[in-house]
N, C-alpha and C. Protein backbone atom coordinates (compact mmCIF):
# COMPACT_ATOMS: atom_id res chain seq x y z
N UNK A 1 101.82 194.87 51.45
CA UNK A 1 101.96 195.25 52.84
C UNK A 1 101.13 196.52 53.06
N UNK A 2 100.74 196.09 54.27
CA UNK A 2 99.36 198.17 54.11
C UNK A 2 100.14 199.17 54.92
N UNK A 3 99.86 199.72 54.65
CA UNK A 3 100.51 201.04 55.22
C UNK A 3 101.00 201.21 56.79
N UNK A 4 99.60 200.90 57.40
CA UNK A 4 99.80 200.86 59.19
C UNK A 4 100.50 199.92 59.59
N UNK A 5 100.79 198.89 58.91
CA UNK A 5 101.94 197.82 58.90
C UNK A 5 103.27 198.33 58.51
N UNK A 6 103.62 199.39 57.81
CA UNK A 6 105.02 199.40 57.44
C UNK A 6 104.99 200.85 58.55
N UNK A 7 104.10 201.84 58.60
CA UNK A 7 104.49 202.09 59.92
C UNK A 7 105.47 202.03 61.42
N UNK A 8 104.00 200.69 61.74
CA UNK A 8 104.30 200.05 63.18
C UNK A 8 105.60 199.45 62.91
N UNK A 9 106.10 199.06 61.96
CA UNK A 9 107.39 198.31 61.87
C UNK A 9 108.50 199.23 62.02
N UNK A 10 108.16 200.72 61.11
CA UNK A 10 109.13 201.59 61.09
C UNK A 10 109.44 202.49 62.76
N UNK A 11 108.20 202.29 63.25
CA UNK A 11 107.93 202.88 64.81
C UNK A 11 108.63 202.26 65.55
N UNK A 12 108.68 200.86 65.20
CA UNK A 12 109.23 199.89 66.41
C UNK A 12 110.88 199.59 66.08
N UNK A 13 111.37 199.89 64.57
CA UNK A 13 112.57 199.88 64.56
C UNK A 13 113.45 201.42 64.66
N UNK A 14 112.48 202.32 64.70
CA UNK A 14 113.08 203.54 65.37
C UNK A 14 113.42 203.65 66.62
N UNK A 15 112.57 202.88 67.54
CA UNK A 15 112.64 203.12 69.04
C UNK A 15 113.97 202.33 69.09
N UNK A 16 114.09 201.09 68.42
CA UNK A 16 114.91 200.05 68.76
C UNK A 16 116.19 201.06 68.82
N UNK A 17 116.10 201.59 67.69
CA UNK A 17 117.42 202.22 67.33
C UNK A 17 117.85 202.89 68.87
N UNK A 18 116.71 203.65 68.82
CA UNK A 18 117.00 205.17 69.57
C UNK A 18 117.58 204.35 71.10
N UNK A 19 116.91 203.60 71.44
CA UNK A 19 117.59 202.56 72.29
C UNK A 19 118.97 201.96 72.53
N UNK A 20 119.14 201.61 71.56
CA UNK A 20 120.70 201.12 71.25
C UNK A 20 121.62 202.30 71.43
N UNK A 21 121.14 203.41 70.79
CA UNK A 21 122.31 204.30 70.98
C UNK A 21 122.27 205.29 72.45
N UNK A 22 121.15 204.95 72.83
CA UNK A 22 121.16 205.15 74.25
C UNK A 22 122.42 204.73 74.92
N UNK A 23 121.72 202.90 75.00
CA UNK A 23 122.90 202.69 75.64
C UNK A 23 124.33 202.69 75.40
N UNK A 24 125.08 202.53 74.18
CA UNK A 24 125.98 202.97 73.50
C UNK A 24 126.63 204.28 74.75
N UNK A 25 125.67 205.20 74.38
CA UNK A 25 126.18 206.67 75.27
C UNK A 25 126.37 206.40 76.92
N UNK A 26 126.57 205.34 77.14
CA UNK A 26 125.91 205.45 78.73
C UNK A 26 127.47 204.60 79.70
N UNK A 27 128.42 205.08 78.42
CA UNK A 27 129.62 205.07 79.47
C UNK A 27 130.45 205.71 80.47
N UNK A 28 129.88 206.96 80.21
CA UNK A 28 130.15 208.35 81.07
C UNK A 28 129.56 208.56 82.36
N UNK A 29 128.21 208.20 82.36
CA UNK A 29 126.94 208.41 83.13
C UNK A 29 126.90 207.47 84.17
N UNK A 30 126.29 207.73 85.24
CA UNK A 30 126.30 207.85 86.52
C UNK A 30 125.01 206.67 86.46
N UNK A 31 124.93 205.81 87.88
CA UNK A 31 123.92 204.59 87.56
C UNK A 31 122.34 205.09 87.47
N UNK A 32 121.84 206.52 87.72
CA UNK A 32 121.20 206.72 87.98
C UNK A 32 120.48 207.80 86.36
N UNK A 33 121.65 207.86 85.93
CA UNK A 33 121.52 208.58 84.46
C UNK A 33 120.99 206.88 84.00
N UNK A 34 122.03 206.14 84.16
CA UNK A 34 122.38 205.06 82.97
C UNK A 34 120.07 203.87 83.21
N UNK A 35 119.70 204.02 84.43
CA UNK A 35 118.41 203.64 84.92
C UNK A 35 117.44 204.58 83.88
N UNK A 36 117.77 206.01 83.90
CA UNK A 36 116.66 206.33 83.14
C UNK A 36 116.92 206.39 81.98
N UNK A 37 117.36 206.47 81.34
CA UNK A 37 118.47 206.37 79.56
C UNK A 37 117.28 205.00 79.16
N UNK A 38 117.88 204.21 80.53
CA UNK A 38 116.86 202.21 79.94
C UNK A 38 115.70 202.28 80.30
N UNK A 39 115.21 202.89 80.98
CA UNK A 39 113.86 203.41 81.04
C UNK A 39 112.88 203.30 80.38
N UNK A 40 113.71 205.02 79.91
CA UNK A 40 113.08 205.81 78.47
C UNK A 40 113.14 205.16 77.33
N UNK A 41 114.10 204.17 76.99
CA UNK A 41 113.83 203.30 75.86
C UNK A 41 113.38 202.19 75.82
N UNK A 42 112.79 201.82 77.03
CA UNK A 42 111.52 200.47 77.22
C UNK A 42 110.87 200.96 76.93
N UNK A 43 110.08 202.04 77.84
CA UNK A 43 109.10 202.81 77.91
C UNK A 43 108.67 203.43 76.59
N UNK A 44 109.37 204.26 75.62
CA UNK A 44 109.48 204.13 74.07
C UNK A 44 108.94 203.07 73.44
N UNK A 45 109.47 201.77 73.59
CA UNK A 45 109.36 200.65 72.89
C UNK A 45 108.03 200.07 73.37
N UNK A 46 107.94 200.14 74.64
CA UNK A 46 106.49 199.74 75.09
C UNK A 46 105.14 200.58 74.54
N UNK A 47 105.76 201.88 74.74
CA UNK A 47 103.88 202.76 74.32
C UNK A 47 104.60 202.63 72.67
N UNK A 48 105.30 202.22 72.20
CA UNK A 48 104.56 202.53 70.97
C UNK A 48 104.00 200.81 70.22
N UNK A 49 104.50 199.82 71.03
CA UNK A 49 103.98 198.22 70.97
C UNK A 49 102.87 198.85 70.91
N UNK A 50 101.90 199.06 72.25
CA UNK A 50 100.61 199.29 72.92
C UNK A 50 99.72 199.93 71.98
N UNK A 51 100.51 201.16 71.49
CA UNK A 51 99.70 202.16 70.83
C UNK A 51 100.00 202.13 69.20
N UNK A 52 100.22 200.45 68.84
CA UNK A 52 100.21 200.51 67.42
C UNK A 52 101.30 201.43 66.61
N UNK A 53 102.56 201.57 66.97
CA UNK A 53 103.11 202.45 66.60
C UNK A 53 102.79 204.03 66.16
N UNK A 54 102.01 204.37 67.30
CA UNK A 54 102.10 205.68 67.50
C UNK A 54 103.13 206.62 68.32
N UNK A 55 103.51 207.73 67.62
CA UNK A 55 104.78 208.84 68.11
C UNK A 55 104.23 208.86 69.74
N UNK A 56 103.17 209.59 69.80
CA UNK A 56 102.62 210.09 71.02
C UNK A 56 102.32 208.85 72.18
N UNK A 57 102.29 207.61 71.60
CA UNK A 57 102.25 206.22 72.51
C UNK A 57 103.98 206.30 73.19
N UNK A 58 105.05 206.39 72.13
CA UNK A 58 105.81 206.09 72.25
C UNK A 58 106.81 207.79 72.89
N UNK A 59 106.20 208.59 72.94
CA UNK A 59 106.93 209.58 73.62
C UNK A 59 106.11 209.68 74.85
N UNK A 60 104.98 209.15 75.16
CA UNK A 60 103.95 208.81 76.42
C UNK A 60 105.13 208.13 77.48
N UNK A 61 105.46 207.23 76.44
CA UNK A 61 106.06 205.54 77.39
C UNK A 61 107.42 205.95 77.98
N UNK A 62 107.95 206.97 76.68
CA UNK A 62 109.59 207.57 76.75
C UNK A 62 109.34 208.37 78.35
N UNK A 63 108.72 209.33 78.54
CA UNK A 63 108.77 209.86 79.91
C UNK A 63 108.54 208.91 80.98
N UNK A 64 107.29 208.10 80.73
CA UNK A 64 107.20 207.40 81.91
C UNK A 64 107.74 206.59 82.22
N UNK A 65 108.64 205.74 80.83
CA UNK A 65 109.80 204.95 81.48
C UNK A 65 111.05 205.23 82.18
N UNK A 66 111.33 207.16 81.82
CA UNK A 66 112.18 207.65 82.60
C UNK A 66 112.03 208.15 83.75
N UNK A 67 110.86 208.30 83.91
CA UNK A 67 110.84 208.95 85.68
C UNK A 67 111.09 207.42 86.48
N UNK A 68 110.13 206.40 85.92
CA UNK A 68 110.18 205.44 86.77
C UNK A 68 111.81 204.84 86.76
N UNK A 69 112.63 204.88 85.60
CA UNK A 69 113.78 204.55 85.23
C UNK A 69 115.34 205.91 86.34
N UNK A 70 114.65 206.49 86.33
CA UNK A 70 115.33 207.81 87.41
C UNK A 70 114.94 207.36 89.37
N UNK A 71 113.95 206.84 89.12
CA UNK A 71 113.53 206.56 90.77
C UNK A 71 113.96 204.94 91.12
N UNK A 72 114.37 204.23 90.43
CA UNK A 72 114.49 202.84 90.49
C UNK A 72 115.87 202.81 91.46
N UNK A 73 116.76 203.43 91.49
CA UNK A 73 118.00 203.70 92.42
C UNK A 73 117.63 204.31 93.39
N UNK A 74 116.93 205.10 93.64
CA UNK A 74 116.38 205.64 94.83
C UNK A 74 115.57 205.00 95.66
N UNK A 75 114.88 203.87 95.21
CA UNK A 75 114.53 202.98 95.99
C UNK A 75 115.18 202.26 96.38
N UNK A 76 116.59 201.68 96.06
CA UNK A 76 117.40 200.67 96.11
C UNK A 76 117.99 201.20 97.66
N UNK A 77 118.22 202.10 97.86
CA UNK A 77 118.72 202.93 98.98
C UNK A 77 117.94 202.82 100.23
C-alpha cells in the first residue's frame, strides 16, 4: 500500500469520525447550531475527498461548509 494511500484513507476516516461525533453532540443545540455542526463535517469530508486527503483541503471545506451550514436556516425564513 503507498503511503498517499494510507494517508487519504486515514484523512477520510478522521473526518468521518470528527463527523459522527459532531452529530452525537448536537442534542443540546439549537437548529441553527445543529445546520452548521453538518456543514462543517461535509464540508471536512468534501475538501479533503477533493484535495486528496489534505488537512488544509479539509479545514478549507470545514469553514465553508459551516458558514454555508449556519445560513441554510436563514434562508428558510
Amino acid at each position: 500500500m503507498s503511503h498517499s494511500l494510507t494517508l487519504t484513507r486515514l484523512a477520510r476516516t478522521a473526518a468521518l469520525a470528527v463527523t459522527a461525533s459532531a452529530l452525537a453532540a448536537c442534542a443540546g443545540m439549537t437548529q441553527q447550531e445543529k445546520n452548521t455542526a453538518i456543514g462543517a463535517g461535509v464540508g471536512a469530508i468534501g475538501g479533503s475527498v477533493l484535495t486528496g486527503g489534505s488537512a488544509a483541503g479539509a479545514l478549507g471545506g470545514a469553514a465553508v461548509g459551516g458558514v454555508i451550514g449556519h445560513e441554510v436556516d436563514k434562508l428558510k425564513k
